[in-house]
PDB file of N, CA and C in Angstrom:
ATOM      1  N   UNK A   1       3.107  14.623 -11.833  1.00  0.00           N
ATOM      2  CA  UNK A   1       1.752  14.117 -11.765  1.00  0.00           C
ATOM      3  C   UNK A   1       1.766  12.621 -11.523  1.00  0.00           C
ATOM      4  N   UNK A   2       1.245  12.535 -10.599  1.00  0.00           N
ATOM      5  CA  UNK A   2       0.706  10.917 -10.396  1.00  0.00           C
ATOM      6  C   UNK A   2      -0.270  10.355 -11.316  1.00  0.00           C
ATOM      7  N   UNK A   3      -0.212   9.118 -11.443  1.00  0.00           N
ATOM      8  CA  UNK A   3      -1.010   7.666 -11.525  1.00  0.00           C
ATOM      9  C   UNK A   3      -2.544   7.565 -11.095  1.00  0.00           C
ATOM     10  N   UNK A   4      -3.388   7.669 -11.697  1.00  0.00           N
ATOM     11  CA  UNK A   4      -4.723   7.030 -11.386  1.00  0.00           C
ATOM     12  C   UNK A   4      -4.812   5.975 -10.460  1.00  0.00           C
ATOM     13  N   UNK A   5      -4.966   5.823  -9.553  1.00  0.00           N
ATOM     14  CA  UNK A   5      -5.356   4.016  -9.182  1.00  0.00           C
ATOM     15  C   UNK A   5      -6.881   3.677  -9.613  1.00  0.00           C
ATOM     16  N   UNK A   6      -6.996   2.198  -9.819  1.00  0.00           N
ATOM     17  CA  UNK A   6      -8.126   1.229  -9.766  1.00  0.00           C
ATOM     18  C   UNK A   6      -8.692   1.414  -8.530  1.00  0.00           C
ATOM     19  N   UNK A   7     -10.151   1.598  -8.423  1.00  0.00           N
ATOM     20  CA  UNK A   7     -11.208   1.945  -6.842  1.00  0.00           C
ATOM     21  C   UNK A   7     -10.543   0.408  -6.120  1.00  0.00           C
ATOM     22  N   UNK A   8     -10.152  -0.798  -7.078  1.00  0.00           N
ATOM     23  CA  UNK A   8     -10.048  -1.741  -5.819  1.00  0.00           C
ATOM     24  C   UNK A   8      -8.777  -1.919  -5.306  1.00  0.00           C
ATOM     25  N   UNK A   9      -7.481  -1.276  -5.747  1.00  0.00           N
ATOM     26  CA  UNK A   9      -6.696  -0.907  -5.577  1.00  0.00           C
ATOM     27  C   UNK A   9      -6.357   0.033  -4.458  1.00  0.00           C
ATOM     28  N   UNK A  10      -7.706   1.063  -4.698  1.00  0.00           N
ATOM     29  CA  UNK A  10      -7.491   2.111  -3.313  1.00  0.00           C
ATOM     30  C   UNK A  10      -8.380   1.297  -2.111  1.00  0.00           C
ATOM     31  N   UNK A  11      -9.301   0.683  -2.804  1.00  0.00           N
ATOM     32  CA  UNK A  11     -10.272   0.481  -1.110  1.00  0.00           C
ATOM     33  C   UNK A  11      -9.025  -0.840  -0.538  1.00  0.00           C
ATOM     34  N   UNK A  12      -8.179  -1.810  -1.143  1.00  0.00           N
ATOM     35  CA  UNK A  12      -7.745  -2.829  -0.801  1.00  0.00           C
ATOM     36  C   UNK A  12      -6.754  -2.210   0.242  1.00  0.00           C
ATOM     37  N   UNK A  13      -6.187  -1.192  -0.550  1.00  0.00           N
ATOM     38  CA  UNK A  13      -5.281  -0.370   0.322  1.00  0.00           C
ATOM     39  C   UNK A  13      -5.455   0.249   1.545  1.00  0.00           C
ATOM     40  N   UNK A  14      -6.437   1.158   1.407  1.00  0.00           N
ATOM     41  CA  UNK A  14      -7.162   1.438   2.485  1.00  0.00           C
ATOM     42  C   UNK A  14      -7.772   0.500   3.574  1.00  0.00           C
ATOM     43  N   UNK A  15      -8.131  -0.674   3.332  1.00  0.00           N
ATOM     44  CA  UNK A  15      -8.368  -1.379   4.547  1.00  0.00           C
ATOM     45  C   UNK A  15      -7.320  -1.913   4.739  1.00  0.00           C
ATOM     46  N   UNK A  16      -6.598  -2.514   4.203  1.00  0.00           N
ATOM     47  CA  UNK A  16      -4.952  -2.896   4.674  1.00  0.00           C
ATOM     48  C   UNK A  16      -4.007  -2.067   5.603  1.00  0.00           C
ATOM     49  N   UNK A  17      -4.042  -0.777   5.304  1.00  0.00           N
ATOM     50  CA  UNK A  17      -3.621   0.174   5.845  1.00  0.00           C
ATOM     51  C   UNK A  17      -4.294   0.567   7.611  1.00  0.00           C
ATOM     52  N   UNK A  18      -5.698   0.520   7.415  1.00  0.00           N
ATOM     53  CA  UNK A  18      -6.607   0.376   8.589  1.00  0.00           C
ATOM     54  C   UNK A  18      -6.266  -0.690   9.473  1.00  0.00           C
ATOM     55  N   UNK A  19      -6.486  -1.894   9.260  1.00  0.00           N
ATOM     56  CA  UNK A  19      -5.967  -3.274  10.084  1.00  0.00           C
ATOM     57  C   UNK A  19      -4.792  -3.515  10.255  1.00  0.00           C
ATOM     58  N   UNK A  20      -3.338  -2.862   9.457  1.00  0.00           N
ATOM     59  CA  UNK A  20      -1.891  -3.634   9.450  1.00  0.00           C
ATOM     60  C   UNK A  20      -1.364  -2.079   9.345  1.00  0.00           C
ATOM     61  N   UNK A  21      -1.512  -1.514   9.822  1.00  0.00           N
ATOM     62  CA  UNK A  21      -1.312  -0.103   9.965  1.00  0.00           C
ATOM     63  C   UNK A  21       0.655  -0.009  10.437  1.00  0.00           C
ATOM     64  N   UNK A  22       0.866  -0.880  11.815  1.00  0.00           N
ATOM     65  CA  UNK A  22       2.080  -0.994  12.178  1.00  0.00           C
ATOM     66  C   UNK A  22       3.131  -1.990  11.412  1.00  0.00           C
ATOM     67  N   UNK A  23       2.515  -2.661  10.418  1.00  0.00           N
ATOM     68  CA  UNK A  23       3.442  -3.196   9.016  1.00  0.00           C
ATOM     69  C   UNK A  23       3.905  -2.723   7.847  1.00  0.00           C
ATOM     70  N   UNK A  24       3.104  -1.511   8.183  1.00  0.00           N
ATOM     71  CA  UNK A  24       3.731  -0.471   7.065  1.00  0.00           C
ATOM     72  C   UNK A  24       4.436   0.252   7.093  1.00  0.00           C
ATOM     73  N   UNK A  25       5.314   0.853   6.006  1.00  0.00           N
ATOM     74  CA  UNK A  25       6.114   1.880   6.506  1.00  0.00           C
ATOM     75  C   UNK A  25       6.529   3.131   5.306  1.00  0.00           C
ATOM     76  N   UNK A  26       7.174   3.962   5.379  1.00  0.00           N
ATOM     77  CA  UNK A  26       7.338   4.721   4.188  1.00  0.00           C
ATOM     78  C   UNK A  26       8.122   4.492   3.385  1.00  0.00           C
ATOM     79  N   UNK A  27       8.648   3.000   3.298  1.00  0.00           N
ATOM     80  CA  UNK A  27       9.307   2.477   2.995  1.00  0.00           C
ATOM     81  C   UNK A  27       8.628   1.804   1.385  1.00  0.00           C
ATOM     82  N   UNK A  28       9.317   1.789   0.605  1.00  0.00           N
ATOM     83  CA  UNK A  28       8.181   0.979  -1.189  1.00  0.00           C
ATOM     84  C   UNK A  28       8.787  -0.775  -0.887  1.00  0.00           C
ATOM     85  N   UNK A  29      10.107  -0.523  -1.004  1.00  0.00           N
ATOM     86  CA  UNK A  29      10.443  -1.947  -0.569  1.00  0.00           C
ATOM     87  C   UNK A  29      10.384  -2.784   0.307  1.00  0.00           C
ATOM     88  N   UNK A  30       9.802  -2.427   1.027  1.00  0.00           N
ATOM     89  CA  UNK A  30       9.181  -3.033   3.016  1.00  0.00           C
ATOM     90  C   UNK A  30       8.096  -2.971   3.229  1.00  0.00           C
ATOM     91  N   UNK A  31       7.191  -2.458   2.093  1.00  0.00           N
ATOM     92  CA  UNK A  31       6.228  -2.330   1.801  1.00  0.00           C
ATOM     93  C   UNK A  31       5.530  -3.684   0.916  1.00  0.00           C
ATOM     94  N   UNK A  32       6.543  -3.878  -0.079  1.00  0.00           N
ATOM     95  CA  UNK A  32       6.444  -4.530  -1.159  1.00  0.00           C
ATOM     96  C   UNK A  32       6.463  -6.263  -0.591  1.00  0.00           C
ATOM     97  N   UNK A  33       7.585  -6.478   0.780  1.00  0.00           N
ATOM     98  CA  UNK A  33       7.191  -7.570   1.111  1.00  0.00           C
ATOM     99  C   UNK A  33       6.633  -7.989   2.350  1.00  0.00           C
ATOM    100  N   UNK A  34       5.800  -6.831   2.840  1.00  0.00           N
ATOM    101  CA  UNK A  34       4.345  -6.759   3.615  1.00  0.00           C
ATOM    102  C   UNK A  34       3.427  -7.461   3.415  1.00  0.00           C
ATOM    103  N   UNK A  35       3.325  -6.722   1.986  1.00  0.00           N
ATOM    104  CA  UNK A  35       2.133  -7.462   1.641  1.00  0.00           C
ATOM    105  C   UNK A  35       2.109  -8.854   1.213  1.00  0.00           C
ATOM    106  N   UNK A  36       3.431 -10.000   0.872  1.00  0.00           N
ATOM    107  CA  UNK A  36       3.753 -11.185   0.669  1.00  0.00           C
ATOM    108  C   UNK A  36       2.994 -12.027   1.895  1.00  0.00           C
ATOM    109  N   UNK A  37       3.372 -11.180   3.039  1.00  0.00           N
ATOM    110  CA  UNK A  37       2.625 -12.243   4.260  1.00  0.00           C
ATOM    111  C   UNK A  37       0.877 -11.980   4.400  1.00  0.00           C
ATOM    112  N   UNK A  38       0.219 -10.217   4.264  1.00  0.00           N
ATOM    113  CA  UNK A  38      -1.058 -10.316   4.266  1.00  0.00           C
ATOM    114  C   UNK A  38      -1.715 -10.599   3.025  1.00  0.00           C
ATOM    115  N   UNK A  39      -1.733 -10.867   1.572  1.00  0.00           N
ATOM    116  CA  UNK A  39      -1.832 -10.675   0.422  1.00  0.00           C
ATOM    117  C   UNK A  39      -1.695 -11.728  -0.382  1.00  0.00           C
ATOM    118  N   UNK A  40      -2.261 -11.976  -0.917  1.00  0.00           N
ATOM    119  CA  UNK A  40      -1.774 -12.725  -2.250  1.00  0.00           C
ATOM    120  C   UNK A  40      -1.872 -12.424  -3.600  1.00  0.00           C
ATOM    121  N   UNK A  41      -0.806 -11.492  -4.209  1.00  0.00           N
ATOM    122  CA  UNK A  41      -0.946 -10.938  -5.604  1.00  0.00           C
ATOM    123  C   UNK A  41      -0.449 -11.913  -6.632  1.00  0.00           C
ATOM    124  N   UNK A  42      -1.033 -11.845  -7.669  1.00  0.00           N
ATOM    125  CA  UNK A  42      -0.643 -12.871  -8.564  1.00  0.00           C
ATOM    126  C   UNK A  42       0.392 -11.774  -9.604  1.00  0.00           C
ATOM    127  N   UNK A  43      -0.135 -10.592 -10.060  1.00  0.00           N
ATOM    128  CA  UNK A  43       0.685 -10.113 -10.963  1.00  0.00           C
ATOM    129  C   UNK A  43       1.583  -9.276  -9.977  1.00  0.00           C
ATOM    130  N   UNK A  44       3.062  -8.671 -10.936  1.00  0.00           N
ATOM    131  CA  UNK A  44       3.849  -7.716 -10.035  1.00  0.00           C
ATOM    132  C   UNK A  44       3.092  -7.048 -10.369  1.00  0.00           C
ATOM    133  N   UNK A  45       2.689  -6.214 -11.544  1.00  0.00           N
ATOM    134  CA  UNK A  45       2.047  -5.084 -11.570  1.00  0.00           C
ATOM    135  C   UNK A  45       0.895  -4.496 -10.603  1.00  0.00           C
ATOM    136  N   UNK A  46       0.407  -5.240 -10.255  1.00  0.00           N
ATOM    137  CA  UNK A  46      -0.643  -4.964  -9.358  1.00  0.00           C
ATOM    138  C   UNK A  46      -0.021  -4.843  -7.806  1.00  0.00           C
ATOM    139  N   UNK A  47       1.328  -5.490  -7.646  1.00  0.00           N
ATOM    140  CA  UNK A  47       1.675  -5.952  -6.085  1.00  0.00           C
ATOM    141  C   UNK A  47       2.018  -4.214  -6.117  1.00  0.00           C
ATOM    142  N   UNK A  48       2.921  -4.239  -7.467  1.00  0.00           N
ATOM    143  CA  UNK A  48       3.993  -2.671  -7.394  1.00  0.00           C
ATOM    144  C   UNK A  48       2.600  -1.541  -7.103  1.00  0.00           C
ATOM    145  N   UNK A  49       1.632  -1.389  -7.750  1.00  0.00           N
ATOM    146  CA  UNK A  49       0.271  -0.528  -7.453  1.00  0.00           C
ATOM    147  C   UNK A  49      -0.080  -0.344  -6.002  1.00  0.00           C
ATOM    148  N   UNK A  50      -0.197  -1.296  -5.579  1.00  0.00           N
ATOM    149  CA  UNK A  50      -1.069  -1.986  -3.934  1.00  0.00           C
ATOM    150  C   UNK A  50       0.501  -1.155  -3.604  1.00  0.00           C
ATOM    151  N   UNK A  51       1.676  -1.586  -3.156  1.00  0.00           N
ATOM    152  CA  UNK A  51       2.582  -1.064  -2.665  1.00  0.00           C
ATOM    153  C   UNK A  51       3.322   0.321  -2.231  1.00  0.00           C
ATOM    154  N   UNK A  52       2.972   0.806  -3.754  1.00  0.00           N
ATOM    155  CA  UNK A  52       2.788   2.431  -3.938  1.00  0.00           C
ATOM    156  C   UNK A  52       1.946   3.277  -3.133  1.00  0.00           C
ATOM    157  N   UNK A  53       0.720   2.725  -3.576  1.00  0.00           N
ATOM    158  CA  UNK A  53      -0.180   3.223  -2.738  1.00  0.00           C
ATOM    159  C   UNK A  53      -0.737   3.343  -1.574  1.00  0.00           C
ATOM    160  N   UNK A  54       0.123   2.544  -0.960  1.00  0.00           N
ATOM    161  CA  UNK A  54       0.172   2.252   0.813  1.00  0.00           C
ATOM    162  C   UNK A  54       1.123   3.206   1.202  1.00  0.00           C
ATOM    163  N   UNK A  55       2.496   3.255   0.301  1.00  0.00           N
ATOM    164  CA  UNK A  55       3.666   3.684   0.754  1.00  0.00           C
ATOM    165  C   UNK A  55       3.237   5.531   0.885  1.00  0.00           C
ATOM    166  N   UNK A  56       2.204   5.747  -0.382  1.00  0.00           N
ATOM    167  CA  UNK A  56       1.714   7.115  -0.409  1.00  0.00           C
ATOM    168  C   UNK A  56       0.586   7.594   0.978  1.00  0.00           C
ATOM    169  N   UNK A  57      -0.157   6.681   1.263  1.00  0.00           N
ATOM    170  CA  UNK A  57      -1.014   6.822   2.435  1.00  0.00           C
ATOM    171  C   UNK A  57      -0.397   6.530   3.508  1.00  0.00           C
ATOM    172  N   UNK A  58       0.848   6.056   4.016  1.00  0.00           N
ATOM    173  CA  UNK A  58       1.691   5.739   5.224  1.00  0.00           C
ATOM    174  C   UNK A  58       2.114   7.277   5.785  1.00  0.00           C
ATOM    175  N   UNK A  59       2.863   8.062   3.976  1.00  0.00           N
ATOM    176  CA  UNK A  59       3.251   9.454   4.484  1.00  0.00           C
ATOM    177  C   UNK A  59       1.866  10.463   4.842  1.00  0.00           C
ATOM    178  N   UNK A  60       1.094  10.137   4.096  1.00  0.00           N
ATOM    179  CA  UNK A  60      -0.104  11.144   4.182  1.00  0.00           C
ATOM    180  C   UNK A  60      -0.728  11.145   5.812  1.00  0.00           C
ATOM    181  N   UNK A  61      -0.369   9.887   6.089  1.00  0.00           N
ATOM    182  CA  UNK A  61      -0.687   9.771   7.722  1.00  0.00           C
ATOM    183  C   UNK A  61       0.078  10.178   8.321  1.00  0.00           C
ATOM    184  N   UNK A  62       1.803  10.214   8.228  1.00  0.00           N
ATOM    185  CA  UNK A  62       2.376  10.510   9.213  1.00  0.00           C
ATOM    186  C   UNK A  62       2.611  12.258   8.498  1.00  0.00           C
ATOM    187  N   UNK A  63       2.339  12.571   7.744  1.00  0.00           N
ATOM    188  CA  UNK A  63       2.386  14.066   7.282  1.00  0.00           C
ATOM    189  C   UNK A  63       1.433  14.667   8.374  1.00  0.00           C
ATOM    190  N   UNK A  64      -0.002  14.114   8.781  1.00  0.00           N
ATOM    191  CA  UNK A  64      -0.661  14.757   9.726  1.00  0.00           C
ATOM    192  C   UNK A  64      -0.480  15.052  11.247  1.00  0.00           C
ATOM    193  N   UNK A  65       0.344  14.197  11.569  1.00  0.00           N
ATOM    194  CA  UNK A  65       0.308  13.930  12.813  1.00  0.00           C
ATOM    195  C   UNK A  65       1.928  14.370  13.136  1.00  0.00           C
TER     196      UNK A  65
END
Protein backbone atom coordinates (compact mmCIF):
# COMPACT_ATOMS: atom_id res chain seq x y z
CA UNK A 1 0.00 0.00 0.00
CA UNK A 2 1.05 3.37 -0.85
CA UNK A 3 1.34 6.85 0.77
CA UNK A 4 -1.36 9.49 0.69
CA UNK A 5 0.01 12.58 -1.01
CA UNK A 6 -0.78 16.34 -0.01
CA UNK A 7 -3.43 17.87 -3.04
CA UNK A 8 -0.32 20.35 -3.45
CA UNK A 9 2.00 17.80 -3.79
CA UNK A 10 -0.11 16.08 -6.52
CA UNK A 11 -1.28 19.26 -8.46
CA UNK A 12 2.68 20.57 -8.21
CA UNK A 13 3.45 17.31 -9.69
CA UNK A 14 1.11 17.17 -12.13
CA UNK A 15 1.88 20.41 -13.73
CA UNK A 16 5.56 19.73 -13.58
CA UNK A 17 5.06 16.63 -15.21
CA UNK A 18 2.76 18.50 -17.98
CA UNK A 19 5.46 21.30 -18.87
CA UNK A 20 8.96 19.21 -18.14
CA UNK A 21 7.53 16.07 -19.21
CA UNK A 22 11.04 15.16 -21.22
CA UNK A 23 13.08 15.78 -17.73
CA UNK A 24 11.61 13.15 -16.24
CA UNK A 25 12.21 9.82 -16.04
CA UNK A 26 11.41 6.52 -14.19
CA UNK A 27 14.16 7.08 -12.64
CA UNK A 28 13.66 8.41 -8.28
CA UNK A 29 17.21 9.60 -8.40
CA UNK A 30 17.13 11.65 -11.78
CA UNK A 31 14.18 12.59 -10.72
CA UNK A 32 15.29 13.89 -7.44
CA UNK A 33 17.83 16.23 -9.19
CA UNK A 34 15.27 17.50 -11.82
CA UNK A 35 13.64 19.07 -9.78
CA UNK A 36 16.96 21.07 -8.21
CA UNK A 37 16.97 23.02 -11.60
CA UNK A 38 12.86 23.53 -11.95
CA UNK A 39 12.04 23.78 -8.11
CA UNK A 40 12.97 25.08 -5.14
CA UNK A 41 12.33 22.73 -2.11
CA UNK A 42 13.36 23.76 1.13
CA UNK A 43 12.69 20.46 3.07
CA UNK A 44 14.05 16.83 1.80
CA UNK A 45 10.95 15.51 2.88
CA UNK A 46 8.88 17.21 0.65
CA UNK A 47 11.67 17.12 -2.40
CA UNK A 48 11.62 12.97 -1.61
CA UNK A 49 7.35 13.32 -1.93
CA UNK A 50 7.41 15.71 -5.19
CA UNK A 51 10.03 13.06 -6.55
CA UNK A 52 8.13 9.93 -5.85
CA UNK A 53 5.36 11.11 -7.19
CA UNK A 54 6.54 12.15 -10.54
CA UNK A 55 8.62 9.00 -10.67
CA UNK A 56 4.98 7.16 -10.09
CA UNK A 57 3.18 9.30 -12.88
CA UNK A 58 6.28 9.01 -15.43
CA UNK A 59 5.43 5.01 -15.28
CA UNK A 60 1.69 5.49 -15.29
CA UNK A 61 2.32 7.38 -18.57
CA UNK A 62 4.59 5.24 -20.13
CA UNK A 63 2.43 2.09 -18.79
CA UNK A 64 -0.23 3.55 -21.34
CA UNK A 65 1.33 4.07 -24.25
Amino acid sequence: MGSIKNKSIRTLGKDLVKKQEKSFSNDFAKNKEALNIFVEVKSKKTRNMLAGYITNEMKRIKKKF
